[in-house]
C-alpha atoms as a PDB file:
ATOM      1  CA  UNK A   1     -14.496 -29.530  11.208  1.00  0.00           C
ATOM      2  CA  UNK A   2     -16.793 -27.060  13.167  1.00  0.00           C
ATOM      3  CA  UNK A   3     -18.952 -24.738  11.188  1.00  0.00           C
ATOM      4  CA  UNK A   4     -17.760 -21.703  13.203  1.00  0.00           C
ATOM      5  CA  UNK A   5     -18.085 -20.217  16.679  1.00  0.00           C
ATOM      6  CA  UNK A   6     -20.978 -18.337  18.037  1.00  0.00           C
ATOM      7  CA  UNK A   7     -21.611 -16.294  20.878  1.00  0.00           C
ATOM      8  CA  UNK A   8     -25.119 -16.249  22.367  1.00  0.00           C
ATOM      9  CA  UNK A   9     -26.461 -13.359  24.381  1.00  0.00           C
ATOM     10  CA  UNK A  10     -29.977 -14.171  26.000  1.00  0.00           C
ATOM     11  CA  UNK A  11     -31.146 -13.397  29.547  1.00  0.00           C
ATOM     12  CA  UNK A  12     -33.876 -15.973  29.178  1.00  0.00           C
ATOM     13  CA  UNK A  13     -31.891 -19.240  29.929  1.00  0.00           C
ATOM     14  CA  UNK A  14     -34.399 -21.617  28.613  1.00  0.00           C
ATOM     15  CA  UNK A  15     -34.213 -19.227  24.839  1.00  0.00           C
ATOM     16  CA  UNK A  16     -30.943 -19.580  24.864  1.00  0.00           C
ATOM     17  CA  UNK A  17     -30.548 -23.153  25.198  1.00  0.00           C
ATOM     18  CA  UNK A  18     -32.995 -23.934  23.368  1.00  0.00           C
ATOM     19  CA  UNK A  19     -30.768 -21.746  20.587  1.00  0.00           C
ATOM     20  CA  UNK A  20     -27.456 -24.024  21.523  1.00  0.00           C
ATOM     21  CA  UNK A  21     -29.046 -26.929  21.379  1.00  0.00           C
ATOM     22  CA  UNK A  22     -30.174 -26.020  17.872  1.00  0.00           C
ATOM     23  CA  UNK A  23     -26.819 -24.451  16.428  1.00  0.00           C
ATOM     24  CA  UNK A  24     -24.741 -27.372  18.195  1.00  0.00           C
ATOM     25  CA  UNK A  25     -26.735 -29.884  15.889  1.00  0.00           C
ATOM     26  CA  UNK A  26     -25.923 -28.026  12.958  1.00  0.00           C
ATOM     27  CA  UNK A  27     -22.297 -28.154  14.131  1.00  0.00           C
ATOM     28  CA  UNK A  28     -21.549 -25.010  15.559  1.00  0.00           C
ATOM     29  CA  UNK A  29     -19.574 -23.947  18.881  1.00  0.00           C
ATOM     30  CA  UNK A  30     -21.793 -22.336  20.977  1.00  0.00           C
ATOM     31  CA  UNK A  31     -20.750 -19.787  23.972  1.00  0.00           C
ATOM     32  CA  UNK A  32     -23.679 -18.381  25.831  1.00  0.00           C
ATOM     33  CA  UNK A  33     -23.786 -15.179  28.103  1.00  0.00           C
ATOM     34  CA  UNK A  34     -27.107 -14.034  30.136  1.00  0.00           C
ATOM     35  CA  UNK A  35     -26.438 -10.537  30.579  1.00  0.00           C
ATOM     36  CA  UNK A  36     -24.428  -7.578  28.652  1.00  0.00           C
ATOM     37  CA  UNK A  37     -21.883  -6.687  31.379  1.00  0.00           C
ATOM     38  CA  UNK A  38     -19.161  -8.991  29.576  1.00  0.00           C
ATOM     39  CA  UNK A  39     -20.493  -9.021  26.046  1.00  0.00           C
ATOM     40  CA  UNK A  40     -17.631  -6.933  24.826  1.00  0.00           C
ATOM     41  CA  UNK A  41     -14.539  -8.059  26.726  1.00  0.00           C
ATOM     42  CA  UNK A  42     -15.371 -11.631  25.469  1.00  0.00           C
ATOM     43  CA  UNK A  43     -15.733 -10.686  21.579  1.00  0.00           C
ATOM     44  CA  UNK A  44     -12.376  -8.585  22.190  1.00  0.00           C
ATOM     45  CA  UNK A  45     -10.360 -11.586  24.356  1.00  0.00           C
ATOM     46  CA  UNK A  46     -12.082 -14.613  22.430  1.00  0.00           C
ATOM     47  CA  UNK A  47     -13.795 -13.024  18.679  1.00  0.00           C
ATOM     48  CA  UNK A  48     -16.878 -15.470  17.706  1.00  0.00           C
ATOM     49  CA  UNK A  49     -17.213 -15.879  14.201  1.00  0.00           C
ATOM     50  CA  UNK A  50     -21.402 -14.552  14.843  1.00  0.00           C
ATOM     51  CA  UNK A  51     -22.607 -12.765  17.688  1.00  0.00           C
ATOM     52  CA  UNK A  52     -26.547 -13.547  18.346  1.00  0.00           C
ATOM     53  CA  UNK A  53     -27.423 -10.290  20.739  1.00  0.00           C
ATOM     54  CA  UNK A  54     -30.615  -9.864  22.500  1.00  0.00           C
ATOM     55  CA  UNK A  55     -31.624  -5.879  22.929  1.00  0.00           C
ATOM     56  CA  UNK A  56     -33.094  -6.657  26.472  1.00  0.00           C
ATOM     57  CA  UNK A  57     -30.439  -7.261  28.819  1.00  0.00           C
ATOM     58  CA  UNK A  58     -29.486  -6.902  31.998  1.00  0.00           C
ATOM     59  CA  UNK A  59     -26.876  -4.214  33.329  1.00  0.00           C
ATOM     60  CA  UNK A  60     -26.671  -3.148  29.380  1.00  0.00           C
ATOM     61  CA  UNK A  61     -28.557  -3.206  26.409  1.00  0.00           C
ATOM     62  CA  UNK A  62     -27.865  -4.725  23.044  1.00  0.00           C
ATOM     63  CA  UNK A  63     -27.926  -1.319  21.382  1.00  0.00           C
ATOM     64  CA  UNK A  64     -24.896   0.021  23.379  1.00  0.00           C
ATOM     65  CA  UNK A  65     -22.918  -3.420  23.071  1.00  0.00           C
ATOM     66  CA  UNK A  66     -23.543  -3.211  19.722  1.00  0.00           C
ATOM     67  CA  UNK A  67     -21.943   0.435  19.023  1.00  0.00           C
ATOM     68  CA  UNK A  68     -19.018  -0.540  21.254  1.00  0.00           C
ATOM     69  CA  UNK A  69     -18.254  -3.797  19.056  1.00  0.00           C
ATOM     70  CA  UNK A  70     -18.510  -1.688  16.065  1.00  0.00           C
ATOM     71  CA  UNK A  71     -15.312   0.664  17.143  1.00  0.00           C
ATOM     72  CA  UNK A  72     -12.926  -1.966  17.151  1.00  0.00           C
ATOM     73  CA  UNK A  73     -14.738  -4.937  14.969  1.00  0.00           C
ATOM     74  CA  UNK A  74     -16.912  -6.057  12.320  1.00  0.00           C
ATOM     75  CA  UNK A  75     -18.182  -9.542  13.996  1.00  0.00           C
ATOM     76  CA  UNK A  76     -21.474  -9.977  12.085  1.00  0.00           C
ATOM     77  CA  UNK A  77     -24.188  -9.263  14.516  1.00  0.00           C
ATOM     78  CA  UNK A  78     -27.884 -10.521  14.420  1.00  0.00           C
ATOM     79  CA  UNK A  79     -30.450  -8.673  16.674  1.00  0.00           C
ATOM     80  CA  UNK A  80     -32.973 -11.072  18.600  1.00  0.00           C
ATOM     81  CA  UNK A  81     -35.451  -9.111  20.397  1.00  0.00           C
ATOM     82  CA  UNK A  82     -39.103  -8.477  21.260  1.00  0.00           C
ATOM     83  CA  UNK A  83     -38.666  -5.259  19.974  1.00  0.00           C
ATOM     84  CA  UNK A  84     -41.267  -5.087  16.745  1.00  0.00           C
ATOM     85  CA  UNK A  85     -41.471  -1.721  16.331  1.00  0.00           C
ATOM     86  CA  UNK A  86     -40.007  -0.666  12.801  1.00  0.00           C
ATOM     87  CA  UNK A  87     -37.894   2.284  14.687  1.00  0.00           C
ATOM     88  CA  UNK A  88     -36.099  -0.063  16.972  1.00  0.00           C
ATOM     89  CA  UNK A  89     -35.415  -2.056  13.569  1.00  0.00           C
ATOM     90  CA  UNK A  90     -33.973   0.640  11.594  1.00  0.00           C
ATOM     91  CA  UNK A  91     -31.752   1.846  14.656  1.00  0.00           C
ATOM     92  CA  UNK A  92     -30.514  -1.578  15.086  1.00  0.00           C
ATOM     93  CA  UNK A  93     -29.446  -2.473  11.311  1.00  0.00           C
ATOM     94  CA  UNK A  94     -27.826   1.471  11.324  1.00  0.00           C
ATOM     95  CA  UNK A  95     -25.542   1.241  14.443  1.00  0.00           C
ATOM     96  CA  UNK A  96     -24.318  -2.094  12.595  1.00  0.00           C
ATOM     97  CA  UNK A  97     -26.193  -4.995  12.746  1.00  0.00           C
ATOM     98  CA  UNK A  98     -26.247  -7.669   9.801  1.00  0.00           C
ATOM     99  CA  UNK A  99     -29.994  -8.854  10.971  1.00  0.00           C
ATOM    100  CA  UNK A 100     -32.974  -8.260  12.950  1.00  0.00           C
ATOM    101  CA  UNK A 101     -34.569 -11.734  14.634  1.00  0.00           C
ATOM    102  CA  UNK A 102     -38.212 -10.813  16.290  1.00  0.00           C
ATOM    103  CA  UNK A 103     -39.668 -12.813  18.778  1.00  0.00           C
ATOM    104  CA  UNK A 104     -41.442 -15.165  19.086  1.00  0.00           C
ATOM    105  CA  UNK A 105     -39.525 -16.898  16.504  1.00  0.00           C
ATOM    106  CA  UNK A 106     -38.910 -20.398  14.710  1.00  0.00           C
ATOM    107  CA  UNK A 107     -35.598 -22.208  16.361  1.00  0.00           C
ATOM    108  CA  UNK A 108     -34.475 -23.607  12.752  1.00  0.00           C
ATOM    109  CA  UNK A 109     -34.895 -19.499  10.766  1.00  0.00           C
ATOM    110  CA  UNK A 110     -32.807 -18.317  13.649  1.00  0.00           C
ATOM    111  CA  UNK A 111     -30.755 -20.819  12.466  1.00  0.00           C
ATOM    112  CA  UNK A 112     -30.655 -20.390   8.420  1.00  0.00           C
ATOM    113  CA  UNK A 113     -30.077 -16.519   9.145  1.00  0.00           C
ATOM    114  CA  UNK A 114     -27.259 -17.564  11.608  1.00  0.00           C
ATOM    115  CA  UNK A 115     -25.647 -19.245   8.291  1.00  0.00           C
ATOM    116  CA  UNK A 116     -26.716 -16.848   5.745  1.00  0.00           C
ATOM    117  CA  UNK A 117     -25.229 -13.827   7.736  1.00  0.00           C
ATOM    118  CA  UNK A 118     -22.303 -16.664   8.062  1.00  0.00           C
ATOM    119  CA  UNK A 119     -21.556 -17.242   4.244  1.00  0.00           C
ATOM    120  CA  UNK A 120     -22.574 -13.517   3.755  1.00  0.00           C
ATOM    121  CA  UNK A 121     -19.560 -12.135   6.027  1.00  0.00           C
ATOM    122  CA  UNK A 122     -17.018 -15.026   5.998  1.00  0.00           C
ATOM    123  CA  UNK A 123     -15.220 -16.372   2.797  1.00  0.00           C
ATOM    124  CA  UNK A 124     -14.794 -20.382   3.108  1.00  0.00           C
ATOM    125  CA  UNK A 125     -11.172 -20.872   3.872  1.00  0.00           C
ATOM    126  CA  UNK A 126     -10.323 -24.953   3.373  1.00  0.00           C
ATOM    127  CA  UNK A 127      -7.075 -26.206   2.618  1.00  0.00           C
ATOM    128  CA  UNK A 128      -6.039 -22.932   1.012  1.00  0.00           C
ATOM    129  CA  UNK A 129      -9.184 -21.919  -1.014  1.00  0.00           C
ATOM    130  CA  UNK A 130     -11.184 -18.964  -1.050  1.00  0.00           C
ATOM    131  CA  UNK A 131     -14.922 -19.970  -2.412  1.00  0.00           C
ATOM    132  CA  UNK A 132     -17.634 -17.520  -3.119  1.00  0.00           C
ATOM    133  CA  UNK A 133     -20.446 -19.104  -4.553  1.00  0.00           C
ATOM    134  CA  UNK A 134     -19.326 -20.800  -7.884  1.00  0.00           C
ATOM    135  CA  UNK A 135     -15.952 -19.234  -8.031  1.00  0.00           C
ATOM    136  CA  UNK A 136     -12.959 -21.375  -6.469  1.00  0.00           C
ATOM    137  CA  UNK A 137      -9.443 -19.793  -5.948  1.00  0.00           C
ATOM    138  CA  UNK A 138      -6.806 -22.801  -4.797  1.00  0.00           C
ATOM    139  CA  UNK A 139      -4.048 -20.556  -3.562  1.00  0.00           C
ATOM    140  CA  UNK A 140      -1.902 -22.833  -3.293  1.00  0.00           C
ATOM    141  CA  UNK A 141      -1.994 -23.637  -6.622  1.00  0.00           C
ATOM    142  CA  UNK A 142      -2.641 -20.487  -8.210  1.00  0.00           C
ATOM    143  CA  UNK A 143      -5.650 -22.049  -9.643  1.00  0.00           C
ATOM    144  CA  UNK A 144      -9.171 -20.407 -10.421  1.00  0.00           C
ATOM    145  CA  UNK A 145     -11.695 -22.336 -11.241  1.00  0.00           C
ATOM    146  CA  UNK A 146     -15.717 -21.395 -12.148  1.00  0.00           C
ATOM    147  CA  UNK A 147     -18.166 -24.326 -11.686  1.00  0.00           C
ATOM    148  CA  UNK A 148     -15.192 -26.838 -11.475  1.00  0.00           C
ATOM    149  CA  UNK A 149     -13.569 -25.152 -15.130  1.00  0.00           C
ATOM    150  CA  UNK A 150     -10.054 -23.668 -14.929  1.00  0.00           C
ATOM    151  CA  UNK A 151     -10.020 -19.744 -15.814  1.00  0.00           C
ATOM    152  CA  UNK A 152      -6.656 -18.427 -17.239  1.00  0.00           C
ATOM    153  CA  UNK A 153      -6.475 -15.028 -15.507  1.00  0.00           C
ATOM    154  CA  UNK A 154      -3.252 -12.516 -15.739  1.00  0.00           C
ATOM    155  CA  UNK A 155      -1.612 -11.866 -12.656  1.00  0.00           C
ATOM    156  CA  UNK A 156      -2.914  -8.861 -11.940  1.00  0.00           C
ATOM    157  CA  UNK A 157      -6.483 -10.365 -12.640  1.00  0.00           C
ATOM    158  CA  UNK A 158      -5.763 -13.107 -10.537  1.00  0.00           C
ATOM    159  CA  UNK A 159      -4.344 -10.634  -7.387  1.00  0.00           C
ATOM    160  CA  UNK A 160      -7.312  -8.577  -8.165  1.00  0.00           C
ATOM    161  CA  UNK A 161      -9.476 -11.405  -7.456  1.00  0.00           C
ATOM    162  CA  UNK A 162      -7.784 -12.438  -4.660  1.00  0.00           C
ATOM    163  CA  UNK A 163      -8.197  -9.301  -2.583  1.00  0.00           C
ATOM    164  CA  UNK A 164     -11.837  -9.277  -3.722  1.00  0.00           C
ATOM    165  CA  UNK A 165     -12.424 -12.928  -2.728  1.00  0.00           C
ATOM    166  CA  UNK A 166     -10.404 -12.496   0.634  1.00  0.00           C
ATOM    167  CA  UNK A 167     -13.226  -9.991   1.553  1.00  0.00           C
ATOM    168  CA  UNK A 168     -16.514 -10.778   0.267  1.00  0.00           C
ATOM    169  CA  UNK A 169     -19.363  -8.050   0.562  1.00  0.00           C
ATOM    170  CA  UNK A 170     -16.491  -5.056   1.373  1.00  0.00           C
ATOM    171  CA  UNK A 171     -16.613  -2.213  -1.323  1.00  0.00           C
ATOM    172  CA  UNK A 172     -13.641  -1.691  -2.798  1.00  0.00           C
ATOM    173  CA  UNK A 173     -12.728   1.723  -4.801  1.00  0.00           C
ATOM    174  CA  UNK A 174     -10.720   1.797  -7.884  1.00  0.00           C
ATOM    175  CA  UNK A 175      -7.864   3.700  -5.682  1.00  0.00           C
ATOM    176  CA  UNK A 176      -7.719   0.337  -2.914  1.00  0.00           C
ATOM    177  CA  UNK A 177      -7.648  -2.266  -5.583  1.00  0.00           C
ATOM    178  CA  UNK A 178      -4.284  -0.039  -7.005  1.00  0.00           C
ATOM    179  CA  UNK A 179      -3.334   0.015  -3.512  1.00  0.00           C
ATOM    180  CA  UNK A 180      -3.365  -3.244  -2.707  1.00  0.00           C
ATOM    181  CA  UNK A 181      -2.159  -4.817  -6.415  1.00  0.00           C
ATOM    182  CA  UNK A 182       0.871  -2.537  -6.844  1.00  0.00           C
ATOM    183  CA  UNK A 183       1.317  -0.664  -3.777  1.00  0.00           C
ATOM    184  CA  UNK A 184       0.948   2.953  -4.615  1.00  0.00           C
ATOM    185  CA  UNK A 185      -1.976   5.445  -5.186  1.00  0.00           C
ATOM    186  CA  UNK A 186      -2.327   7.122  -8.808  1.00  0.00           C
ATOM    187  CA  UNK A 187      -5.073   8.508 -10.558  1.00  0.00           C
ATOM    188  CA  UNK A 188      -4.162   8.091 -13.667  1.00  0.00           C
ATOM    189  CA  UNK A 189      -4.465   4.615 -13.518  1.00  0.00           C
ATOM    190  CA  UNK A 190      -7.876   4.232 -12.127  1.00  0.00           C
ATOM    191  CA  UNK A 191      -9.718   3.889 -15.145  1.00  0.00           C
ATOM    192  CA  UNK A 192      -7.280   0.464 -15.873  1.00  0.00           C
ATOM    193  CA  UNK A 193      -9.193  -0.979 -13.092  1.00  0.00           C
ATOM    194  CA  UNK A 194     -12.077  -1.084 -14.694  1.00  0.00           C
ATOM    195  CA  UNK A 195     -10.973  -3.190 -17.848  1.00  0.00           C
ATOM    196  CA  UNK A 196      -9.509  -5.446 -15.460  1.00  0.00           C
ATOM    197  CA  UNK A 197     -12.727  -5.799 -13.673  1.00  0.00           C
ATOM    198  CA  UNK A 198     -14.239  -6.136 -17.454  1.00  0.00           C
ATOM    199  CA  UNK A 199     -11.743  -8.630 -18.004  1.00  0.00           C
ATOM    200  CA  UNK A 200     -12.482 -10.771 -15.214  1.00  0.00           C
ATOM    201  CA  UNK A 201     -16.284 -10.707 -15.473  1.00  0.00           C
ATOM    202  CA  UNK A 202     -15.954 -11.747 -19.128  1.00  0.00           C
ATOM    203  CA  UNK A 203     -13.885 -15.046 -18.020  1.00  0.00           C
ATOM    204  CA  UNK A 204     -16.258 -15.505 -15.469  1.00  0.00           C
ATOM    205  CA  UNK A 205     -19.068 -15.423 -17.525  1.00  0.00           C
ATOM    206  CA  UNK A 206     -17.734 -18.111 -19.795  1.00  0.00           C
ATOM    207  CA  UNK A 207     -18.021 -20.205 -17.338  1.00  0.00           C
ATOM    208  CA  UNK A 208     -21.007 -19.164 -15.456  1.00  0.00           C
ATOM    209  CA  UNK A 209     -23.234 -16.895 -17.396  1.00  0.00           C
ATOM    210  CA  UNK A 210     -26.651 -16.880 -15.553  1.00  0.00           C
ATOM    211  CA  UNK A 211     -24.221 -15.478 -12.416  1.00  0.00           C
ATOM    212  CA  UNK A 212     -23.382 -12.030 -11.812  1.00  0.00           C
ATOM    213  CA  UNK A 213     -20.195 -12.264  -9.140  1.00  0.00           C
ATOM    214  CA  UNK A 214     -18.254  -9.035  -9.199  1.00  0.00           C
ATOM    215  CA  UNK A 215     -20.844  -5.884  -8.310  1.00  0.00           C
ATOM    216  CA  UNK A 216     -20.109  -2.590  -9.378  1.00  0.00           C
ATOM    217  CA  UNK A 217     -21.207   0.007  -6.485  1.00  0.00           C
ATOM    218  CA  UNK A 218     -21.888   2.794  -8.297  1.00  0.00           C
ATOM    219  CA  UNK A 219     -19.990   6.323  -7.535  1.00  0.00           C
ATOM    220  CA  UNK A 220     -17.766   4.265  -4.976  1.00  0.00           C
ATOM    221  CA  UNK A 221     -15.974   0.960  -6.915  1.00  0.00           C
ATOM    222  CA  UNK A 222     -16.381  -3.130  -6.750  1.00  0.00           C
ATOM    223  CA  UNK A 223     -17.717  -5.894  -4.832  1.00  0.00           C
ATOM    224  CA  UNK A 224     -17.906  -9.757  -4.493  1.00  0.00           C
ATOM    225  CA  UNK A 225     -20.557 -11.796  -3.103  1.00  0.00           C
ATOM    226  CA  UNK A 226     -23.998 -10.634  -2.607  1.00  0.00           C
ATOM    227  CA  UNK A 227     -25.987  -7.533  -4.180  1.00  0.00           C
END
């Protein structure tokens, strides 16, 4: 089973691949472009699962492809550029981008961002499981498990963590998770949310209590994955 698809967008032929070559070992599919003109009709006709986007291009730069990917998706996007001025960094991760690659560079980091960004973004989906980090959700089974150990959760704990798990590293407010667990909007039952959430982390914690999981995001709501 292939690791994922990415899309490679370097105008200096022997870079990119050199970067093909590399991601192909680690079991990757690996689409390369050498110029910007059809960066963004092939995300929208065939979506990569990574985008790898060099600033410097020919007929148009990585900044603008980047701000039109960001209207209509949320690819994860990782800058690779000779650019090393901080500006040019700070403008790239605030139109969108998940990384910022400076050349020259080492073939294998490219590489262990290209997964980070990868497990960062993309819940594992295999044979109907969500996994994020220690915590395993068969849905097919209706089975959570923490470090291989079953966790009894309620069903609105366990749709709760499904909607969390579905979309690692998004921020969910108290208002969405209602939403999206019993289909309507009501104010008066935010605060439930949050002994839910208390709920979960406890169970979680049994099982796993060096491990923080579920983030609160303060003023806003909840998160899984990564701080």
């Amino acid at each position: 089973m292939k690791n994922g698809k990415i899309l490679v967008v370097e105008d200096d032929k022997k870079i990119a691949e050199v970067l093909k070559e590399y991601l192909e070992e680690e079991d990757f599919v690996v689409e390369v472009l050498n110029s910007g003109d059809k960066v963004v009709s092939t995300v929208q006709d065939s979506p990569p699962d990574l985008l790898l986007l060099d600033i410097r291009l020919p007929n148009k730069d990585g900044i603008m492809i980047c701000r039109e990917i960001r209207s209509f998706s949320d690819v994860p996007i990782i800058f690779v550029t000779a650019k090393v001025d901080d500006i040019d960094r700070l403008l790239g991760l605030e139109i969108g981008a998940d990384d910022y690659i400076c050349k020259p560079f080492v073939t294998r980091e490219v590489v262990a961002r290209v997964k980070a960004v990868i497990r960062r973004t993309h819940p594992k989906h295999t044979e109907n499981k969500l996994v994020v980090e220690s915590l395993v959700m068969d849905l097919k089974a209706h089975k959570v498990t923490v470090n291989g150990c079953k966790v009894d959760l309620t069903p609105i704990e366990y749709n709760l963590l499904r909607i969390m798990m579905s979309n690692p590293d998004q921020v969910f407010t108290r208002a969405d998770l209602i939403s999206k667990t019993q289909g309507y909007d009501a104010d008066c039952y935010e605060r439930t949310i949050d002994n839910h959430i208390k709920n979960l982390r406890k169970k979680i914690s049994l099982q796993s209590p060096d491990q923080e999981i579920i983030h609160t995001v303060f003023g806003v709501g909840y998160k899984i994955g990564s701080l």
